[in-house]
Protein backbone atom coordinates (compact mmCIF):
# COMPACT_ATOMS: atom_id res chain seq x y z
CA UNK A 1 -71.50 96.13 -184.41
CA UNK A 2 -73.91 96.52 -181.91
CA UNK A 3 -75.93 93.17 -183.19
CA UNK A 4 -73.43 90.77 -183.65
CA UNK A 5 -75.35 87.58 -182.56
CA UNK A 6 -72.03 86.40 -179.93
CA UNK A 7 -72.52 89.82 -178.16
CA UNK A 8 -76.22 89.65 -177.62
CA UNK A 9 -75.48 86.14 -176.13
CA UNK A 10 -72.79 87.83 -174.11
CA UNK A 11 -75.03 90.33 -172.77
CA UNK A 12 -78.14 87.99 -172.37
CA UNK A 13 -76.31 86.01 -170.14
CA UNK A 14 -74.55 88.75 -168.01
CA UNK A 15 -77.83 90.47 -167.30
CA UNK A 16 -79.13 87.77 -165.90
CA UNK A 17 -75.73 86.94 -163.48
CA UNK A 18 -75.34 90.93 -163.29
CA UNK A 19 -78.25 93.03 -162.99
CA UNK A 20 -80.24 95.41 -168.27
CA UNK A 21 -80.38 94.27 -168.88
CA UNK A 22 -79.04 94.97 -170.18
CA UNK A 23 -79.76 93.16 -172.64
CA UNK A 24 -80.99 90.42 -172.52
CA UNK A 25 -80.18 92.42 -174.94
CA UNK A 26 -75.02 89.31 -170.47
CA UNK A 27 -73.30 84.27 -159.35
CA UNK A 28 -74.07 82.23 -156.28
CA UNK A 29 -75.26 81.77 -152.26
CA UNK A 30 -77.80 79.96 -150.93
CA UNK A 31 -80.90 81.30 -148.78
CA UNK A 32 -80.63 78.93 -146.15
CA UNK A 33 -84.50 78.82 -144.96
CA UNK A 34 -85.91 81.26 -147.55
CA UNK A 35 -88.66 79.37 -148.26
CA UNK A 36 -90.38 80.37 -145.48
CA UNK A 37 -94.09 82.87 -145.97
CA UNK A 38 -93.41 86.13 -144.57
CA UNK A 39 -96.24 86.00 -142.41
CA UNK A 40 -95.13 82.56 -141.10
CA UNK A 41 -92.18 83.91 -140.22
CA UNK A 42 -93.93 87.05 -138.38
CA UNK A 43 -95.74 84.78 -136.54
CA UNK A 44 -92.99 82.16 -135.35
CA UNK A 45 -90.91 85.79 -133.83
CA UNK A 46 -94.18 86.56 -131.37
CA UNK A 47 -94.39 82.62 -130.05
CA UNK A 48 -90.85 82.60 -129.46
CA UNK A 49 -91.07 85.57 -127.27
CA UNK A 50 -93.90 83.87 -125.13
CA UNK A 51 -93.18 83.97 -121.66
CA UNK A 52 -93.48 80.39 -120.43
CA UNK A 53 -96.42 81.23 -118.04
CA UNK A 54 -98.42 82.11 -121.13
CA UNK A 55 -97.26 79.37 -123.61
CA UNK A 56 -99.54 76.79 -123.09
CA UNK A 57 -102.29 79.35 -123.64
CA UNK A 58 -100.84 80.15 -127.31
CA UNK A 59 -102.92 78.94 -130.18
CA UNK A 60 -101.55 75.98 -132.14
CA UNK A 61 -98.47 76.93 -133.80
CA UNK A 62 -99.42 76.42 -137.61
CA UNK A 63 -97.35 73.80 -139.86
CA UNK A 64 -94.71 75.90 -142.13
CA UNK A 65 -95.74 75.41 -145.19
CA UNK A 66 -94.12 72.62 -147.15
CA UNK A 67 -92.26 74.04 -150.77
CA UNK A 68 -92.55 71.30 -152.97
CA UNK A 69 -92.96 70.55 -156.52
CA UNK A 70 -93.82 67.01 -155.91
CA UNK A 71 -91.40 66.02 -158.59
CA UNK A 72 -92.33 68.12 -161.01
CA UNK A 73 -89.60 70.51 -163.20
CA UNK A 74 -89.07 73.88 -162.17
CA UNK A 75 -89.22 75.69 -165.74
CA UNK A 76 -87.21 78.16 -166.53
CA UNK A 77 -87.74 80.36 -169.97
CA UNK A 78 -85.26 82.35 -171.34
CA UNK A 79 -84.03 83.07 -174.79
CA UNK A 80 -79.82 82.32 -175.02
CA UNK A 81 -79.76 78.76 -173.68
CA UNK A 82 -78.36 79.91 -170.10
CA UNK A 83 -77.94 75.97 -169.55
CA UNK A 84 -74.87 75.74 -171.48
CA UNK A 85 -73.30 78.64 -169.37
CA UNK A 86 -73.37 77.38 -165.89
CA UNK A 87 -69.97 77.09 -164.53
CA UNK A 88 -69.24 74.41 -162.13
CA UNK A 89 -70.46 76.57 -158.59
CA UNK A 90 -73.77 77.24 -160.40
CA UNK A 91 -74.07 73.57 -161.53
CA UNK A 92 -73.68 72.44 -158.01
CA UNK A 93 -76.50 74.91 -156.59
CA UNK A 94 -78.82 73.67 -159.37
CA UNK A 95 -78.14 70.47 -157.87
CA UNK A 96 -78.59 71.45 -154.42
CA UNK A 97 -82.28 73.05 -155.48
CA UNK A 98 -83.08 70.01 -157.36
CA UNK A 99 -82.56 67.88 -153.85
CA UNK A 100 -83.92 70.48 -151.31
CA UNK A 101 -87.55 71.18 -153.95
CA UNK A 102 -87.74 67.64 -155.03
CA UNK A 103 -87.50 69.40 -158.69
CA UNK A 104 -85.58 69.18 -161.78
CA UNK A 105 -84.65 72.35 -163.44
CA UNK A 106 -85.56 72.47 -167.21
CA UNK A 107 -84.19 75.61 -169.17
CA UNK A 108 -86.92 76.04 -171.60
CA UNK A 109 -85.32 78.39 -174.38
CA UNK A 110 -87.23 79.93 -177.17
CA UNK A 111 -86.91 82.89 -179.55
CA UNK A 112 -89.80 84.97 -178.16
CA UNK A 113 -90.51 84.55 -174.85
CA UNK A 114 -93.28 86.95 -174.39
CA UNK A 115 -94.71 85.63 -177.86
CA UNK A 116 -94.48 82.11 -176.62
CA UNK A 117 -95.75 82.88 -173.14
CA UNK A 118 -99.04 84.83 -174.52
CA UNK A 119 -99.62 81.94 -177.13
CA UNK A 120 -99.29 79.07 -174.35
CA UNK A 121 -101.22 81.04 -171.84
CA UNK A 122 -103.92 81.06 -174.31
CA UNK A 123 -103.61 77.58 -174.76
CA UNK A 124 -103.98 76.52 -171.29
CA UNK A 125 -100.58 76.02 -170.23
CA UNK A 126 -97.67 78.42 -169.40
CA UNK A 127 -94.68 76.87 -171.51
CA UNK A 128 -92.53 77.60 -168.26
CA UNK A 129 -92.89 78.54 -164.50
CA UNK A 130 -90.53 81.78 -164.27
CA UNK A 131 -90.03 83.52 -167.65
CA UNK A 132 -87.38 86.22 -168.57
CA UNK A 133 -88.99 89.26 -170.09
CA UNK A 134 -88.14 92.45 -171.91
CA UNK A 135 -89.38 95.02 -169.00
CA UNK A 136 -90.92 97.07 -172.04
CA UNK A 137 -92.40 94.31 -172.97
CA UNK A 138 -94.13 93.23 -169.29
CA UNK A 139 -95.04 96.43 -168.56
CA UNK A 140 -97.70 97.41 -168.97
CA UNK A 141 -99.15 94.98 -171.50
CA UNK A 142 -98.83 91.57 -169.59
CA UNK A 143 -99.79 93.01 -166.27
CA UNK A 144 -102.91 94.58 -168.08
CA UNK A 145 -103.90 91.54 -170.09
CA UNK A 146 -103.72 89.51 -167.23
CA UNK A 147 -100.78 86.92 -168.64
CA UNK A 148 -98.40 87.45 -165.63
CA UNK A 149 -98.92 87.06 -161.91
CA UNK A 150 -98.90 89.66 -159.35
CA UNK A 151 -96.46 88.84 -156.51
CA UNK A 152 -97.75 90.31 -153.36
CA UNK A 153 -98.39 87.97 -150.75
CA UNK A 154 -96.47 85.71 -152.57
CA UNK A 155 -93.41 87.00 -152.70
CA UNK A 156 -91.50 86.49 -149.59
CA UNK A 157 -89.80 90.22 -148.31
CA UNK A 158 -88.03 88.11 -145.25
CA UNK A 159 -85.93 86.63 -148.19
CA UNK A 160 -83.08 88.99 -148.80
CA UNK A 161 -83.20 87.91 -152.10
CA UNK A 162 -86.29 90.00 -153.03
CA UNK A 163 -86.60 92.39 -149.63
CA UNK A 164 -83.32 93.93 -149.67
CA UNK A 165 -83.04 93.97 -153.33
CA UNK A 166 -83.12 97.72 -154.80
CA UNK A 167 -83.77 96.28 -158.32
CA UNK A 168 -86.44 93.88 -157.78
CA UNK A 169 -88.32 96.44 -155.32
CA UNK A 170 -87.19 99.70 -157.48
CA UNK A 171 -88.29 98.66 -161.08
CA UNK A 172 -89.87 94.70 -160.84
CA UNK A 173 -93.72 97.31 -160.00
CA UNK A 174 -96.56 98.51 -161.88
CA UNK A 175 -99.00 100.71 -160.76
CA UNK A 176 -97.90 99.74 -157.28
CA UNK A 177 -97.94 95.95 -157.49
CA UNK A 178 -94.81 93.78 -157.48
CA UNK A 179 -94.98 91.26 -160.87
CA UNK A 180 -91.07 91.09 -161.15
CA UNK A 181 -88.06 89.53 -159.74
CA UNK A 182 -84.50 90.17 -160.61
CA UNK A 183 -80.57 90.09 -159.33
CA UNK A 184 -79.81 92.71 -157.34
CA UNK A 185 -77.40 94.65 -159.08
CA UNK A 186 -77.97 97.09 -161.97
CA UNK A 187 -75.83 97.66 -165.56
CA UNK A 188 -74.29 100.36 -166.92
CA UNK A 189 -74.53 102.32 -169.90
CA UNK A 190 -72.08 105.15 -170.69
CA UNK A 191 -69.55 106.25 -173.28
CA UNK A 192 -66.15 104.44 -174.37
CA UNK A 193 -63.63 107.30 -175.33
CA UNK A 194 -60.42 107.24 -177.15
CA UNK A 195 -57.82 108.23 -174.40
CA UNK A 196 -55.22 107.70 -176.83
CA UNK A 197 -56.73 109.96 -179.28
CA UNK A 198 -57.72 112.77 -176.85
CA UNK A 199 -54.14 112.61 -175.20
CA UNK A 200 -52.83 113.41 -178.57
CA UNK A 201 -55.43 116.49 -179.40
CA UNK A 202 -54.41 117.85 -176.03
CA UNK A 203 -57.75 117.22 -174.32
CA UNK A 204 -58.98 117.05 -170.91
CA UNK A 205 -59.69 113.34 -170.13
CA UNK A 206 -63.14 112.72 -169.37
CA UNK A 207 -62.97 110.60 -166.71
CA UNK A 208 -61.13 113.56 -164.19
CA UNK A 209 -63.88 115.87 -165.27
CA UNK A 210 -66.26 113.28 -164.09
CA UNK A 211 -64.39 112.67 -160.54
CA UNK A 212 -64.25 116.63 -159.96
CA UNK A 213 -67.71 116.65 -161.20
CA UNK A 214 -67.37 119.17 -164.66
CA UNK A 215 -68.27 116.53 -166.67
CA UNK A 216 -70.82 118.42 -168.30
CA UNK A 217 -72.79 118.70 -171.57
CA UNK A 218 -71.02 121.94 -172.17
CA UNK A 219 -67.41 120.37 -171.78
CA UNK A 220 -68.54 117.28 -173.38
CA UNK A 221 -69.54 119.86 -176.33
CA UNK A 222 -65.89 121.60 -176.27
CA UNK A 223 -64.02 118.17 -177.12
CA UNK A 224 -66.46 117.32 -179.60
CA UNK A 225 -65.86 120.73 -181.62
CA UNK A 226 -62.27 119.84 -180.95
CA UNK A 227 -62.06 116.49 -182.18
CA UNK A 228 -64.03 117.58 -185.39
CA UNK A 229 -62.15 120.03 -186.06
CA UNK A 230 -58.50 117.85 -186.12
CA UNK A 231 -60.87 115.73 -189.09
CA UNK A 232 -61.68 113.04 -186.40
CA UNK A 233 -65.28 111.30 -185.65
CA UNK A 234 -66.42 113.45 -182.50
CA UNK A 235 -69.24 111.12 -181.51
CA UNK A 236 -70.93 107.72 -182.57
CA UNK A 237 -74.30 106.58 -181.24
CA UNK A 238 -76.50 103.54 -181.44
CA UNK A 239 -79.59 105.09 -182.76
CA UNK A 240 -80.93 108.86 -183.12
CA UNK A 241 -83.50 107.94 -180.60
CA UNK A 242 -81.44 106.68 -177.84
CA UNK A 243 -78.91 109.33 -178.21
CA UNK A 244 -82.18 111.76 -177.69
CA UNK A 245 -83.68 109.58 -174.84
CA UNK A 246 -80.06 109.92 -172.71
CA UNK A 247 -80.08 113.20 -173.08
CA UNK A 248 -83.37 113.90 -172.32
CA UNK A 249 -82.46 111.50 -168.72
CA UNK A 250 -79.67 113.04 -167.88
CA UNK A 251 -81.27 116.65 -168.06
CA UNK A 252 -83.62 114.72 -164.94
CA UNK A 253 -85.99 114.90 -167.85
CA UNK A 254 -89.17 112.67 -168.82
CA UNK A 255 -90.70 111.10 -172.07
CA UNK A 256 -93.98 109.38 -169.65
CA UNK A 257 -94.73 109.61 -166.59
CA UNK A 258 -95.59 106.33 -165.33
CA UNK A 259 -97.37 107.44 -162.42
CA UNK A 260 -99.85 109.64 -164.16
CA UNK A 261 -99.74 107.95 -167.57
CA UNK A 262 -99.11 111.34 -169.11
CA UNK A 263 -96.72 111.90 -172.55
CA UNK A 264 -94.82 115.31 -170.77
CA UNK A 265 -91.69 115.45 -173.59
CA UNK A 266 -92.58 119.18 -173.59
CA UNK A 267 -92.14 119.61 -170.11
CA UNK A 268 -88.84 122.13 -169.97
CA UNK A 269 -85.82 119.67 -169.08
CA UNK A 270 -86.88 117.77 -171.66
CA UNK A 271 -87.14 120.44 -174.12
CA UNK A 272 -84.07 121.61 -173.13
CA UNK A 273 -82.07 118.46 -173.72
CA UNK A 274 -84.11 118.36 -177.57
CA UNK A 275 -82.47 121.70 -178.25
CA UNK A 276 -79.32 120.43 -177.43
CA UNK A 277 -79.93 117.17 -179.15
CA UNK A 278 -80.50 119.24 -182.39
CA UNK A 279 -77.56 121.50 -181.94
CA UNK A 280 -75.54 118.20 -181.53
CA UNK A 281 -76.84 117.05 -185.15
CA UNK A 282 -77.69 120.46 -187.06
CA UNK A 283 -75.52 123.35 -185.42
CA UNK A 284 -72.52 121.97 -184.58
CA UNK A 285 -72.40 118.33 -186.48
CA UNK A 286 -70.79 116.41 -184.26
CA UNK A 287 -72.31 113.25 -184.21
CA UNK A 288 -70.84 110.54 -186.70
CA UNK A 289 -73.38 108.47 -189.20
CA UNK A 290 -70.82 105.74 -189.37
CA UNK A 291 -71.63 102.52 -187.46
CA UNK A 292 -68.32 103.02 -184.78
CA UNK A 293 -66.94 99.80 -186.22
CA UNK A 294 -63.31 102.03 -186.27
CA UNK A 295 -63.90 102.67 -182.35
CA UNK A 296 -60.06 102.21 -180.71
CA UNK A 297 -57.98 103.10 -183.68
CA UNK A 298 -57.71 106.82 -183.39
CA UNK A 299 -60.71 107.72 -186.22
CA UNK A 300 -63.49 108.07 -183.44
CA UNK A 301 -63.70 109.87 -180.17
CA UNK A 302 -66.51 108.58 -178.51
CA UNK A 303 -69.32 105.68 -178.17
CA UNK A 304 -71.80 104.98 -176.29
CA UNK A 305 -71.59 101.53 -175.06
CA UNK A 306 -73.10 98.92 -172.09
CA UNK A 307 -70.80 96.57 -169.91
CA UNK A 308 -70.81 93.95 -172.24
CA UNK A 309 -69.44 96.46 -175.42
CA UNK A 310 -65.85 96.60 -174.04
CA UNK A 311 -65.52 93.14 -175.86
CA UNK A 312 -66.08 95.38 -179.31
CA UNK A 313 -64.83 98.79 -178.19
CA UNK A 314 -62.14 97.92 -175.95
CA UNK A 315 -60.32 94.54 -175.73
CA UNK A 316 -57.71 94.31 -178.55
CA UNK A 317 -57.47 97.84 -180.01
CA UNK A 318 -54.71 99.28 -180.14
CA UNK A 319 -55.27 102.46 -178.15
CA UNK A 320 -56.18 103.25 -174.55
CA UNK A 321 -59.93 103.78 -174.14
CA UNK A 322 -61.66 105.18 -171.22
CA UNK A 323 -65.11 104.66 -169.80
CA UNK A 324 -66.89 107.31 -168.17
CA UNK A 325 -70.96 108.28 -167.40
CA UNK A 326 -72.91 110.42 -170.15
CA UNK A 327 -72.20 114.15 -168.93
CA UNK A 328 -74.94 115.93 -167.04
CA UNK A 329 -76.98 118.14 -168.16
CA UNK A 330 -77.54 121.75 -166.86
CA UNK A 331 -80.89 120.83 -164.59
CA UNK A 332 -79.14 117.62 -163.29
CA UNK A 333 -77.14 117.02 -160.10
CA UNK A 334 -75.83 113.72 -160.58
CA UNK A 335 -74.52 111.49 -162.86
CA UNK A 336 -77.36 108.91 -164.20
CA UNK A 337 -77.51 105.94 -165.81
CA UNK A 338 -79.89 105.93 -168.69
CA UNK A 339 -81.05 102.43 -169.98
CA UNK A 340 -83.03 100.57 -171.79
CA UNK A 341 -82.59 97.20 -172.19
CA UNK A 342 -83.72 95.91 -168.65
CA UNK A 343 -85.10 92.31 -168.35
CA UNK A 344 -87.12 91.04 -165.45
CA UNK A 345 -88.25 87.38 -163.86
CA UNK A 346 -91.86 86.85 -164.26
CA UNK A 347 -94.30 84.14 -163.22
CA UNK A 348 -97.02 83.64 -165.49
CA UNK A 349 -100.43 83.47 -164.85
CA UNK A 350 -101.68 79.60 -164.23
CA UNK A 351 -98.77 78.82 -162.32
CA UNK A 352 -99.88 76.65 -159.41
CA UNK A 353 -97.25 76.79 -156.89
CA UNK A 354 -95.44 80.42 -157.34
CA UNK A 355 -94.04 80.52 -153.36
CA UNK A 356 -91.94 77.33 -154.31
CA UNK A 357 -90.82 78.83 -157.87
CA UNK A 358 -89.50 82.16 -156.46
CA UNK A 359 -88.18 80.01 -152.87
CA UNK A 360 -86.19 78.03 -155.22
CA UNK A 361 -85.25 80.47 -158.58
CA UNK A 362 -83.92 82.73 -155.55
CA UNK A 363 -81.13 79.84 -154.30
CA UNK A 364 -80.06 79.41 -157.83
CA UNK A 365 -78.02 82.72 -157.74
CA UNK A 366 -75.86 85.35 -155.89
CA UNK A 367 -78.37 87.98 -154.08
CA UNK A 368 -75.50 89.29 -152.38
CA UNK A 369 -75.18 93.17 -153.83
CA UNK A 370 -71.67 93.76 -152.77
CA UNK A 371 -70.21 90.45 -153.63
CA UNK A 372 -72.46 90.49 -156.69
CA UNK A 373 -70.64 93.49 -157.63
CA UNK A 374 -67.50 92.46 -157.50
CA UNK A 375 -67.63 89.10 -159.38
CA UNK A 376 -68.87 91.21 -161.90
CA UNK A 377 -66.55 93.84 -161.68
CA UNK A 378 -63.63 90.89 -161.43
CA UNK A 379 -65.14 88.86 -164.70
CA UNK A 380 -64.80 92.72 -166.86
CA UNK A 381 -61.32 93.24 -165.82
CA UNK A 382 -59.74 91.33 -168.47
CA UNK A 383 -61.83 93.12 -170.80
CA UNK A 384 -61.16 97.07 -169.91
CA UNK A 385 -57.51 99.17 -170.17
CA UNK A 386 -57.69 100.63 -166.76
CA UNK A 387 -58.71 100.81 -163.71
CA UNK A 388 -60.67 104.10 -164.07
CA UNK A 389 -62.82 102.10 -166.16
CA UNK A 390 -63.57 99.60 -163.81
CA UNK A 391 -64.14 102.65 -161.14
CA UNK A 392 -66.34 103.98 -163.23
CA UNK A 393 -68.13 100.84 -164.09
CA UNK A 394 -69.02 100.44 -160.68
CA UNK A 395 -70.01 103.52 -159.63
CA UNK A 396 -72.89 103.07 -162.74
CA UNK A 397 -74.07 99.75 -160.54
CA UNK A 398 -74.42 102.58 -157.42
CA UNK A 399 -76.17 105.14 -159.88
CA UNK A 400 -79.47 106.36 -159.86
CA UNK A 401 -81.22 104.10 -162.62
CA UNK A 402 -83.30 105.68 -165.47
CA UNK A 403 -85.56 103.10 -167.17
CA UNK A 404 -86.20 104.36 -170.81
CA UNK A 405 -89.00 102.31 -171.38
CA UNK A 406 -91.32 103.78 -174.21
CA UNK A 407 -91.12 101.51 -175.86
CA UNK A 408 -93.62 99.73 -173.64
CA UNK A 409 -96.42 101.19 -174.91
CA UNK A 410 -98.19 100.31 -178.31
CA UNK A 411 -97.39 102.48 -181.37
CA UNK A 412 -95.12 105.49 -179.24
CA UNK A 413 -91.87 104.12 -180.41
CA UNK A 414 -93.05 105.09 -183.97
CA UNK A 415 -94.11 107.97 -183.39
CA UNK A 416 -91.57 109.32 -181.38
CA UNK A 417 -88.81 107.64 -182.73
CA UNK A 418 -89.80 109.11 -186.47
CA UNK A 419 -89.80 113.41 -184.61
CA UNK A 420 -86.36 112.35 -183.20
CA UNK A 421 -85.06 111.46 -186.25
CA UNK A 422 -86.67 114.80 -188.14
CA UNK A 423 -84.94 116.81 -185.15
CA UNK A 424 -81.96 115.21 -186.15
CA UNK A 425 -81.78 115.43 -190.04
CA UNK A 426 -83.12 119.06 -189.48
CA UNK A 427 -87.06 118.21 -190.83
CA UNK A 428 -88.67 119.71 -187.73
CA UNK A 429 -87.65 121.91 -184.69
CA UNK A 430 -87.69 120.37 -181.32
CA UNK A 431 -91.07 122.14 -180.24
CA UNK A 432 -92.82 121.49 -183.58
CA UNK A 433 -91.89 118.01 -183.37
CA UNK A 434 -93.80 117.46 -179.92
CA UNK A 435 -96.48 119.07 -180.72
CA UNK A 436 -97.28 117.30 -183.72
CA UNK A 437 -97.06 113.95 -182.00
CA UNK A 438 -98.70 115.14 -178.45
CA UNK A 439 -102.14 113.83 -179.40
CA UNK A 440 -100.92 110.61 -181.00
CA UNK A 441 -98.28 110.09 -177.61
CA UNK A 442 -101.29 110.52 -174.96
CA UNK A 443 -102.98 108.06 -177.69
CA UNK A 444 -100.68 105.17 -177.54
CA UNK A 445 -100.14 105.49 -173.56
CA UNK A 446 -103.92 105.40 -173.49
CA UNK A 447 -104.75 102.45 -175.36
CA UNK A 448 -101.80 100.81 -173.54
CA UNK A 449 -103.53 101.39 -170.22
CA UNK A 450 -107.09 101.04 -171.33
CA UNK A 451 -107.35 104.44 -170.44
């Protein structure tokens, strides 16, 4: 269900008015004077404060610089054809760009855009001037291979649009350099559950375990036995390995650590959540191998699901379905939101004039976070049951963000995707499964980073 071509164009596109995001894999207020260089601006506060004894003795204020493309087209490479989804306020800020830059904006959509961008880079010529990327796929190969710009002392932290944006400053660095940009709000990622269904079974409802804070993997355990045992689907997920990765997140857990490049899976919380991850498949057998197609009927419990999956799991079924976070695990002591499918702005290397392309991308859209928020939150209502939902949906924007992003480096997905799946179908225990991928792990993150 999951990659239905009309729901990966739904998500593309709300990522990029939203945040993944999600995913690829889917706003609007001007800057006023945003173009202006940090440092510019710096300077301009101490003349102003000049006494006027002293102001003829101040050096020659220098020109502001002058963001112009000269007539060129502001590029702009993305993979959905975001061009044909501009409503009428967004078409009238492109305009409004296109007048104050002396630009036209070209949407420059291809399949691949990291493909296309390496391949054109190569060639000379970056097929576009800001370029929507797979984070997993920027980081760290781009940065290391040189393809995409770093942004400091370019990027302009005066500009609320990239200063006071958690997103952009949170999860657009590598190896303490900013390289991307993004909207200031982040996605969610949770599970869709069958109120209807649980009502009926006589079960606590998730979502008032999760406001009293008991929603917990031990309670989230309970109703799955429950539900199995009334001949009902307890649980459907996406893929062994994501089901393994939120786990292992919400147990305040790591696969990597960035920081050190290090493969630490066997660190405790992780091995914990494993253990529990096996139990889920082997011990207790719980999770569902159907696809989750019957979501909303009264056959499955639970789903995990993103923002954009209430147009699957939730508009039009017949029952009442609920949205609530993934339940904690025993080391955690907050609700997280586990994802993977976050997409990021980048400029590519060979770009001549990157202040004007981030001055201008950043008065195409709504930088806002509150207001962001809730034109978000006001363009899912149609789509969810209840309110809860949308309570809940918001409090995942607020949530402390966990990036699952091993898929980033070469040849790791592979490997660690293949031990998950032995946990799972009961080949190999948690603990011989790590350590019979440790050395290949630490291998891919090293050839990654050119360790």
């Amino acid at each position: 269900m999951k990659t239905m071509k009309a729901w990966s164009m739904a998500f593309i596109f709300a990522v990029m008015l939203s945040m993944v995001g999600c995913s690829g894999k889917g706003a609007t207020e001007t800057t006023g004077e945003g173009a202006k260089p940090a440092e510019n601006a710096s300077g301009n506060e101490s003349q102003t404060a000049a006494t006027p004894e002293t102001k003829e003795e101040q050096p020659p204020k220098e020109a502001e610089e002058k963001l112009d493309f000269g007539g060129k087209p502001l590029r702009i490479g993305q993979w959905w054809g975001m061009d044909a989804y501009l409503n009428d306020e967004e078409k009238a800020k492109q305009k409004k760009v296109e007048e104050k830059y002396n630009t036209k904006i070209e949407y420059v959509t291809v399949e691949d855009t990291t493909a296309r961008l390496i391949t054109s880079s190569v060639a000379g010529e970056p097929f576009a001037d800001i370029v929507m990327i797979p984070i997993r796929e920027a980081f760290p190969k781009l940065v290391i291979e040189g393809y995409v710009q770093p942004l400091d002392g370019v990027i302009d932290l005066d500009n609320p649009a990239f200063g006071k944006n958690p997103v952009t400053i949170g999860n657009g660095k590598y190896q303490g350099k900013q390289y991307g940009v993004t909207l200031p709000y982040t996605e969610s990622h949770g599970l869709f559950y069958d109120k209807t269904l649980l009502q009926k079974l006589g079960l606590p409802d998730p979502y008032e375990l999760q406001e009293k804070g008991e929603w917990t993997w031990d309670k989230f355990l309970d109703m799955l036995k429950q539900v199995k045992a009334s001949g009902k689907v307890p649980l459907y997920f996406d893929s062994e390995s994501l089901l393994a990765s939120v786990l292992i997140y919400t147990n305040e857990g790591q696969i990597e650590d960035e920081a050190t490049n290090k493969f630490v899976l066997e660190e405790p919380n992780a091995m914990e959540a494993l253990q529990f991850f096996n139990d889920l498949y082997n011990v207790h057998k719980v999770v569902g191998r159907t696809d989750g197609a019957d979501f909303g009927s009264g056959k499955t419990a639970f789903v995990n699901g993103y923002r954009w999956d209430n147009l699957g799991y939730v508009k039009d079924k017949p029952n009442d379905i609920g949205y609530v976070f993934f339940p904690k695990g025993p080391k955690a002591k907050e609700y997280v939101t586990p994802y993977d499918k976050m997409n990021l702005w980048f400029i590519p290397q060979g770009v001549e004039n990157p202040k004007a392309v981030l001055a201008a991308w950043s008065e195409l859209y709504e930088f806002d976070v509150e207001k962001g928020k809730q034109i978000q939150l006001q363009k899912e209502e149609p789509n969810m049951k209840n309110k809860e939902s949308l309570d809940t949906m918001k409090k995942m924007f607020d949530s402390p963000y966990k990036l699952i992003n091993y898929q980033a480096y070469v040849g790791l997905p592979d490997v660690l995707e293949e031990a998950f799946k032995n946990i799972a179908n009961g080949k190999e225990s948690p603990s011989q499964a790590v350590q019979r991928i440790k050395p290949m792990a630490q291998g891919a993150i090293d050839v990654t980073t050119k360790k």
